[in-house]
C-alpha atoms as a PDB file:
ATOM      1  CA  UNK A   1       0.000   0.000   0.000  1.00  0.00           C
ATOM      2  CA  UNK A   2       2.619   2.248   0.979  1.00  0.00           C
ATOM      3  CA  UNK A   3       4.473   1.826  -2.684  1.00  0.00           C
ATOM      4  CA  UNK A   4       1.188   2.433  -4.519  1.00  0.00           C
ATOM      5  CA  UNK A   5       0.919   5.586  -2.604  1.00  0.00           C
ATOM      6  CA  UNK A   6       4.682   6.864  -3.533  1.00  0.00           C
ATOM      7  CA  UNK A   7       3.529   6.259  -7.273  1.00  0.00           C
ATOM      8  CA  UNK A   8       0.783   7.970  -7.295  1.00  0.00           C
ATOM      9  CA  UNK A   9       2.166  10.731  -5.337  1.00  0.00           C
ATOM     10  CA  UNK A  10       5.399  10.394  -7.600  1.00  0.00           C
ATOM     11  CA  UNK A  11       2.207  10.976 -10.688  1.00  0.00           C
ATOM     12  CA  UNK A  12       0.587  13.905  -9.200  1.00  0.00           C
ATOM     13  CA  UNK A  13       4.124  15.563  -8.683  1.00  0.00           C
ATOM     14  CA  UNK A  14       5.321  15.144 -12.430  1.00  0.00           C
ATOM     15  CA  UNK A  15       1.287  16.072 -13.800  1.00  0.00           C
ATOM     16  CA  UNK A  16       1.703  19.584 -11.706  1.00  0.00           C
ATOM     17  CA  UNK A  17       5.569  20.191 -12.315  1.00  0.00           C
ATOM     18  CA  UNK A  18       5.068  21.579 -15.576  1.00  0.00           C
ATOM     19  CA  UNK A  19       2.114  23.771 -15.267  1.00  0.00           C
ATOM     20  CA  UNK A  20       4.061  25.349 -12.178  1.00  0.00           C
ATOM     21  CA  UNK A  21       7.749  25.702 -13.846  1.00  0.00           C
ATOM     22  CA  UNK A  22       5.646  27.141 -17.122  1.00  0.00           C
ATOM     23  CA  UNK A  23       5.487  30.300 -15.272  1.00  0.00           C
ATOM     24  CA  UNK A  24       9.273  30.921 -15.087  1.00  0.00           C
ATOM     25  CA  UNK A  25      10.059  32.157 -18.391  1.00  0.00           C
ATOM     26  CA  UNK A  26      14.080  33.276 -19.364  1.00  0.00           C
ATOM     27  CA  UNK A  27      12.620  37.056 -19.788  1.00  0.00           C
ATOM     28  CA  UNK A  28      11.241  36.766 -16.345  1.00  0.00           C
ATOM     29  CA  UNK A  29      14.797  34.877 -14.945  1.00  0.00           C
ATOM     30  CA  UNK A  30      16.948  37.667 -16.055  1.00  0.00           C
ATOM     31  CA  UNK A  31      18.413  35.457 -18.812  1.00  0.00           C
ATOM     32  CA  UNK A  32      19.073  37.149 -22.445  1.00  0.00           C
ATOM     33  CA  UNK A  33      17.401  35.892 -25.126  1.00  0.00           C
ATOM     34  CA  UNK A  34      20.114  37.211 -27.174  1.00  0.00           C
ATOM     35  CA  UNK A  35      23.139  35.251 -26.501  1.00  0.00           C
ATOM     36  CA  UNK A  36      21.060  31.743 -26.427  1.00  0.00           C
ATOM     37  CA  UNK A  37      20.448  31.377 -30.650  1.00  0.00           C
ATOM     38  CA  UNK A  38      22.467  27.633 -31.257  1.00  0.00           C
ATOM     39  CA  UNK A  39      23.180  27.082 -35.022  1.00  0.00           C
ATOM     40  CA  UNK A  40      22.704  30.572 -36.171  1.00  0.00           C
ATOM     41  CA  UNK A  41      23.240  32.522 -39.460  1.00  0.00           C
ATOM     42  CA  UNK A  42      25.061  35.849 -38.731  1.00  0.00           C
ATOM     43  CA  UNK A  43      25.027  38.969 -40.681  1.00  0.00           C
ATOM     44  CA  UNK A  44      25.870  42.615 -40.765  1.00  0.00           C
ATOM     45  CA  UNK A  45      24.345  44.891 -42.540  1.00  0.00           C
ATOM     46  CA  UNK A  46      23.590  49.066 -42.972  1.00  0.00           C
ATOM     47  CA  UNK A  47      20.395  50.838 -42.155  1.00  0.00           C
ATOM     48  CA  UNK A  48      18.411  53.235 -40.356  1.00  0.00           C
ATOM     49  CA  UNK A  49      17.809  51.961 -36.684  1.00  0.00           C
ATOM     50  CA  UNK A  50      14.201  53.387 -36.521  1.00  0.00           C
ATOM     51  CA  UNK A  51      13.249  51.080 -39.904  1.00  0.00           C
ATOM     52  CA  UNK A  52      14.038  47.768 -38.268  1.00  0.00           C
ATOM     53  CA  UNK A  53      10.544  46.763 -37.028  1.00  0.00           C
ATOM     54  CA  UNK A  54       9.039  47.664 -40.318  1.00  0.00           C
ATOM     55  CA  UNK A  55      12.158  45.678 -42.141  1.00  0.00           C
ATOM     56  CA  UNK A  56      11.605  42.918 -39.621  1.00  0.00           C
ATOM     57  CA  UNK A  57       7.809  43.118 -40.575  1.00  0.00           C
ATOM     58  CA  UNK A  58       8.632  43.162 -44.305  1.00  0.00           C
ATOM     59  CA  UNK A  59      10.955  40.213 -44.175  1.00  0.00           C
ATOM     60  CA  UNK A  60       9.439  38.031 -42.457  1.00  0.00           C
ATOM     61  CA  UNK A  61       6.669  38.338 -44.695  1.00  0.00           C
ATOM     62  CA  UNK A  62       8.702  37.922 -47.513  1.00  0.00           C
ATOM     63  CA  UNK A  63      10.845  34.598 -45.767  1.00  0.00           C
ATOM     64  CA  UNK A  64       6.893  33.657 -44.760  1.00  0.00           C
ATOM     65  CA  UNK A  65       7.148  34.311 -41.229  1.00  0.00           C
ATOM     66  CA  UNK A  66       4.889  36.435 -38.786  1.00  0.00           C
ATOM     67  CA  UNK A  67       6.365  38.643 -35.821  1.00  0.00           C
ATOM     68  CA  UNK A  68       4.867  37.231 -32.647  1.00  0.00           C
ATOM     69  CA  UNK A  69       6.690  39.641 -30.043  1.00  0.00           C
ATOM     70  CA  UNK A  70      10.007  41.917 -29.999  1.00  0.00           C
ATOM     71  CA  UNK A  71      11.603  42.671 -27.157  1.00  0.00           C
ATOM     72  CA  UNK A  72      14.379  45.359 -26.247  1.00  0.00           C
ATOM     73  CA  UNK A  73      17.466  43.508 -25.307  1.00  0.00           C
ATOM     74  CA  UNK A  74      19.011  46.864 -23.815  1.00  0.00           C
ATOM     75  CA  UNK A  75      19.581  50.080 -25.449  1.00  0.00           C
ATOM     76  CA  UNK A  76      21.422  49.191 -28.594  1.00  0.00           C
ATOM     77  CA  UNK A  77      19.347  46.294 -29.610  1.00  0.00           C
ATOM     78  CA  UNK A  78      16.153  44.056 -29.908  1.00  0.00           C
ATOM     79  CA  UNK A  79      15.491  40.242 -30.090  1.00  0.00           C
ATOM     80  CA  UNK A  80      12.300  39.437 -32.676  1.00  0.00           C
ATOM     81  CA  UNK A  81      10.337  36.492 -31.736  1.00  0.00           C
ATOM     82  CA  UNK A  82       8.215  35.274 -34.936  1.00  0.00           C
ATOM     83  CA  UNK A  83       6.765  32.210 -36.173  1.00  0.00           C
ATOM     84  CA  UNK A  84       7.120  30.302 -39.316  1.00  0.00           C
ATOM     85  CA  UNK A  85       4.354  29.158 -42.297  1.00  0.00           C
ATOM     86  CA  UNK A  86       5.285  25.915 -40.702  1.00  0.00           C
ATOM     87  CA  UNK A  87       5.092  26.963 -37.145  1.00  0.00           C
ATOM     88  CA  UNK A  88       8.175  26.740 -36.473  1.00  0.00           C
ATOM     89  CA  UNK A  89       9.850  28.705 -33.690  1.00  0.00           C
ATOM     90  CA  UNK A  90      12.248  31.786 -35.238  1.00  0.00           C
ATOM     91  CA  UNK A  91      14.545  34.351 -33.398  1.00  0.00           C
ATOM     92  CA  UNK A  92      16.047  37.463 -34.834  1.00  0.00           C
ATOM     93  CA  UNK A  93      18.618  39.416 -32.803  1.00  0.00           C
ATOM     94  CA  UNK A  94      19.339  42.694 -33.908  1.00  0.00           C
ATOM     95  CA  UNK A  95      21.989  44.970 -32.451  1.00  0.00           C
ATOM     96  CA  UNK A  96      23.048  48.447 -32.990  1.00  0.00           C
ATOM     97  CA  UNK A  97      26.744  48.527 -33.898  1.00  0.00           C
ATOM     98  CA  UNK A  98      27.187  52.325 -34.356  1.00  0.00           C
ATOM     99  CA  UNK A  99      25.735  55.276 -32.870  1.00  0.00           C
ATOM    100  CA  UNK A 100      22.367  56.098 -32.390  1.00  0.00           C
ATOM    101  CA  UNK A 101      21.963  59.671 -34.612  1.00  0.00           C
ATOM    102  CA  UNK A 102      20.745  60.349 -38.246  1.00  0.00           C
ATOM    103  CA  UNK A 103      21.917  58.328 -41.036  1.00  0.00           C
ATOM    104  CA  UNK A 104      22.140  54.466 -41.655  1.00  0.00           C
ATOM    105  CA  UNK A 105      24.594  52.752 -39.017  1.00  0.00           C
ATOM    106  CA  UNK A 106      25.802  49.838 -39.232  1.00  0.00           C
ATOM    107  CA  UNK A 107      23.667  46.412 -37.222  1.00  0.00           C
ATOM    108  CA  UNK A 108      24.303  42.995 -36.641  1.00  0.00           C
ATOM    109  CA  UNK A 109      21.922  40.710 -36.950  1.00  0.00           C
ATOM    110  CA  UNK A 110      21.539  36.383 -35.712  1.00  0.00           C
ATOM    111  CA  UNK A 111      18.946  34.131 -36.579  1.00  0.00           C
ATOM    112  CA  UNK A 112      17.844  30.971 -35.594  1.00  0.00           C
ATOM    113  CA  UNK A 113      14.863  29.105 -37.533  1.00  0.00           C
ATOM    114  CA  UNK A 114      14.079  25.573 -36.075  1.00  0.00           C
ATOM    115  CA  UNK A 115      15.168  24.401 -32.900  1.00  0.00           C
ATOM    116  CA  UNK A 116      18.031  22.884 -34.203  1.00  0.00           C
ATOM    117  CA  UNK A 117      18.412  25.696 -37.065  1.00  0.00           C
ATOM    118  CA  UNK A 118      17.657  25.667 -40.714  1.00  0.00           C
ATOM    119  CA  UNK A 119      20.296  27.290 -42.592  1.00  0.00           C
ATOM    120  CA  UNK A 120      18.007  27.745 -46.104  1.00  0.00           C
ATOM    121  CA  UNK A 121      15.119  29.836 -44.348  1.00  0.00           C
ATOM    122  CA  UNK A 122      17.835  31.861 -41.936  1.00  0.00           C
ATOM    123  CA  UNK A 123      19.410  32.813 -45.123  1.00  0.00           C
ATOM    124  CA  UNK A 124      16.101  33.957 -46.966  1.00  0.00           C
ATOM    125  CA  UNK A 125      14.780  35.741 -43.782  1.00  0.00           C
ATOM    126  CA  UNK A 126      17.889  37.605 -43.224  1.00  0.00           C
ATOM    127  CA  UNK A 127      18.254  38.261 -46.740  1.00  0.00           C
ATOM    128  CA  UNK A 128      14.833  39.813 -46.965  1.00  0.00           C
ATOM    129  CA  UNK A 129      15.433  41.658 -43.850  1.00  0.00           C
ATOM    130  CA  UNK A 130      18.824  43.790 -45.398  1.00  0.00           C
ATOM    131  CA  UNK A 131      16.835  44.528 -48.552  1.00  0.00           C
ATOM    132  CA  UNK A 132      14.527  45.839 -47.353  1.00  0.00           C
ATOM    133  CA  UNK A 133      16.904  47.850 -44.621  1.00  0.00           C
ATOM    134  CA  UNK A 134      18.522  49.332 -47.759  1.00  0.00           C
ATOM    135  CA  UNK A 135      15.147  50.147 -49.627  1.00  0.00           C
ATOM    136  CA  UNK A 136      14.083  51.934 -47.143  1.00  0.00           C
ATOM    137  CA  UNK A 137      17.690  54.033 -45.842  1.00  0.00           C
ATOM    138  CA  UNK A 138      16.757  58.014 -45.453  1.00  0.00           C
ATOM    139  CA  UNK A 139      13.867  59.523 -44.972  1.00  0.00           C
ATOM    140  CA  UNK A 140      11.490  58.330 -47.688  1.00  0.00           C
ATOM    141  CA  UNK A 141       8.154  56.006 -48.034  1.00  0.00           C
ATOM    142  CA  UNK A 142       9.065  52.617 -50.063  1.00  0.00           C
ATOM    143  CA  UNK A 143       5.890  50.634 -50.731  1.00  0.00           C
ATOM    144  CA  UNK A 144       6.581  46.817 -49.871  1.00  0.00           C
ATOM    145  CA  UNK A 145       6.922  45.008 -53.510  1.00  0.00           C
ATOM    146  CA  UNK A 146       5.608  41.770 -53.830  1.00  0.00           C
END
């Protein structure tokens, strides 16, 4: 009787554990977001820093992702959580490798696709993302092309 009761106890403690250690997310730890990306693409790139989130926007669209949160990572730069077409987790880390002031500065940019990363679609994404950076450097309106 005594071992049934450890089981079930044993049960009841592994049904609950996850629902309670859900709560305890790495934003809420301290931990940043941006240094964790295994397997990612790198790439630097020139642009104005106040056209990221729309060039983020634009090319994820275009690498057929959605933005599902961004997040500053401090003062020079921002980590982009989206999703895939195929639901697939993707991270974006941007970071300011100038000086914030007018003109395009030069970022640098990491991407993960996958959990274990997919080199093809990190490529596309970050490719979209820089041309559309450069389409849209100064202050102008660039309609997103299809």
């Amino acid at each position: 009787m005594n071992g049934i009761c450890m089981v079930a106890g044993l049960i009841v403690l592994l049904t609950i554990l996850p629902w309670v250690g859900g709560g305890c997310s790495q934003e809420r730890l301290g931990i940043d977001r941006s240094v964790i990306l295994p397997n990612a693409s790198i790439a630097e790139m020139t642009g104005d820093w106040d056209d990221v989130d729309a060039a983020v926007d634009a090319g994820g669209a275009k690498a057929e992702m959605a933005i599902v949160s961004i997040t500053a990572t401090g003062p020079n730069g921002r980590a982009y959580e989206l999703r895939s077409i195929r639901d697939e987790p993707v991270w974006l880390v941007v970071d300011r490798l100038g000086q914030a002031g007018p003109g395009p500065i030069r970022m640098s940019m990491r991407c993960t696709v996958g959990r274990f990363g997919n080199p093809e679609a990190q490529r596309r994404l970050l490719g979209a993302v820089e041309r559309r950076l450069r389409e849209l450097i100064g202050d102008r309106y660039v309609p997103v092309s299809r």
